[in-house]
N, C-alpha and C. Protein backbone atom coordinates (compact mmCIF):
# COMPACT_ATOMS: atom_id res chain seq x y z
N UNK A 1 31.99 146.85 171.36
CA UNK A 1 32.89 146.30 172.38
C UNK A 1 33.44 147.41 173.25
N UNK A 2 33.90 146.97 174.66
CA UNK A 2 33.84 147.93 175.53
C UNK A 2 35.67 148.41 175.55
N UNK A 3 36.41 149.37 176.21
CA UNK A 3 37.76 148.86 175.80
C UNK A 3 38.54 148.19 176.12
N UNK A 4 38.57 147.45 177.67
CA UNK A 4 38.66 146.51 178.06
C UNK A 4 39.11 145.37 177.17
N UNK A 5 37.79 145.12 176.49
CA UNK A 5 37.58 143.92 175.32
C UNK A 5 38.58 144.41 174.29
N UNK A 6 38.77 145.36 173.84
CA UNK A 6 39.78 145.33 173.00
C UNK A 6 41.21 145.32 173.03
N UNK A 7 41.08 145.82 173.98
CA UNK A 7 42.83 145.84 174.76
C UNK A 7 43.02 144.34 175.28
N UNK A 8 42.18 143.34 175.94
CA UNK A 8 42.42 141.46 175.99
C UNK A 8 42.46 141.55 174.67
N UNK A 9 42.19 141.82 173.18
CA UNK A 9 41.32 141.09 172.12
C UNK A 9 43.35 141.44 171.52
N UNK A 10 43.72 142.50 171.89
CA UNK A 10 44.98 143.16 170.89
C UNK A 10 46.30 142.06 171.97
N UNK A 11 46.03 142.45 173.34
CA UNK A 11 46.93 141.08 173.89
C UNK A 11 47.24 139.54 173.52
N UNK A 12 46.09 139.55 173.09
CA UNK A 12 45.46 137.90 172.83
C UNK A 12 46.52 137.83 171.24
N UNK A 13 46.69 138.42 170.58
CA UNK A 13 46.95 138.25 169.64
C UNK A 13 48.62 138.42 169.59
N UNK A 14 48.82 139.91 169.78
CA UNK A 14 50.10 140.21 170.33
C UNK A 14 51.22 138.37 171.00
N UNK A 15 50.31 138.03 171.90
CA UNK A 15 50.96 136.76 172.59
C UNK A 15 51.27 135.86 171.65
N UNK A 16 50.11 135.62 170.84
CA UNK A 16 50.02 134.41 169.57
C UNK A 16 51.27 134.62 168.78
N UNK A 17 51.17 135.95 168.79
CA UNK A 17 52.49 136.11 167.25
C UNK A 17 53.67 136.29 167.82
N UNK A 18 54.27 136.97 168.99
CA UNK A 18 55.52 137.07 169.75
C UNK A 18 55.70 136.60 170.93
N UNK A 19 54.69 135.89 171.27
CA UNK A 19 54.95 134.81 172.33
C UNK A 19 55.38 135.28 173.53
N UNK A 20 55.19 136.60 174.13
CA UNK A 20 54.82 137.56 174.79
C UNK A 20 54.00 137.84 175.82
N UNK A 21 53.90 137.97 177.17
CA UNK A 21 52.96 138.06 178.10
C UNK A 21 52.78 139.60 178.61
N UNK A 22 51.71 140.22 178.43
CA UNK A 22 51.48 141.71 179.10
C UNK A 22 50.69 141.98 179.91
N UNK A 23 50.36 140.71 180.39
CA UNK A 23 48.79 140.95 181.47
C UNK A 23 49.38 142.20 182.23
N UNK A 24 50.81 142.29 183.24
CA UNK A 24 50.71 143.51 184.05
C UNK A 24 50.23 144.85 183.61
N UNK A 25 50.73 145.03 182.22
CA UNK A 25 50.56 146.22 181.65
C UNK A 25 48.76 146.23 181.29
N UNK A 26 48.24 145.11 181.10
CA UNK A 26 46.93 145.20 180.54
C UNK A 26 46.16 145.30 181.89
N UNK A 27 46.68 144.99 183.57
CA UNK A 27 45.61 145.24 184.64
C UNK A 27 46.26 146.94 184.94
N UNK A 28 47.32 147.54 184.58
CA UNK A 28 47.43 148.84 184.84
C UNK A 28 46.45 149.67 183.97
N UNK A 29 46.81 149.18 182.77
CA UNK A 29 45.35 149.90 181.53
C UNK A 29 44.21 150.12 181.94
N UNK A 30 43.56 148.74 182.69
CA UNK A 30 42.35 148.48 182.90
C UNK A 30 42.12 149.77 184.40
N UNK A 31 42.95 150.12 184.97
CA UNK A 31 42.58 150.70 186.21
C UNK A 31 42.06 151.77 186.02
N UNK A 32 42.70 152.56 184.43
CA UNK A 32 42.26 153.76 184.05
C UNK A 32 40.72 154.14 183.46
């Protein structure tokens, strides 16, 4: 998996359990 995929895969979960939204932080990640 690329890291992209893992960084959605750790959000995805993160959200499930604390009900939590980080997409901004996850399209700043992605820029790098």
């Amino acid at each position: 998996k690329d890291f992209a995929t893992l960084i959605h895969e750790v959000v995805r979960i993160v959200n499930e359990k604390f009900g939590v939204t980080l997409e901004p932080e996850v399209r700043f990640l992605g820029d790098f």
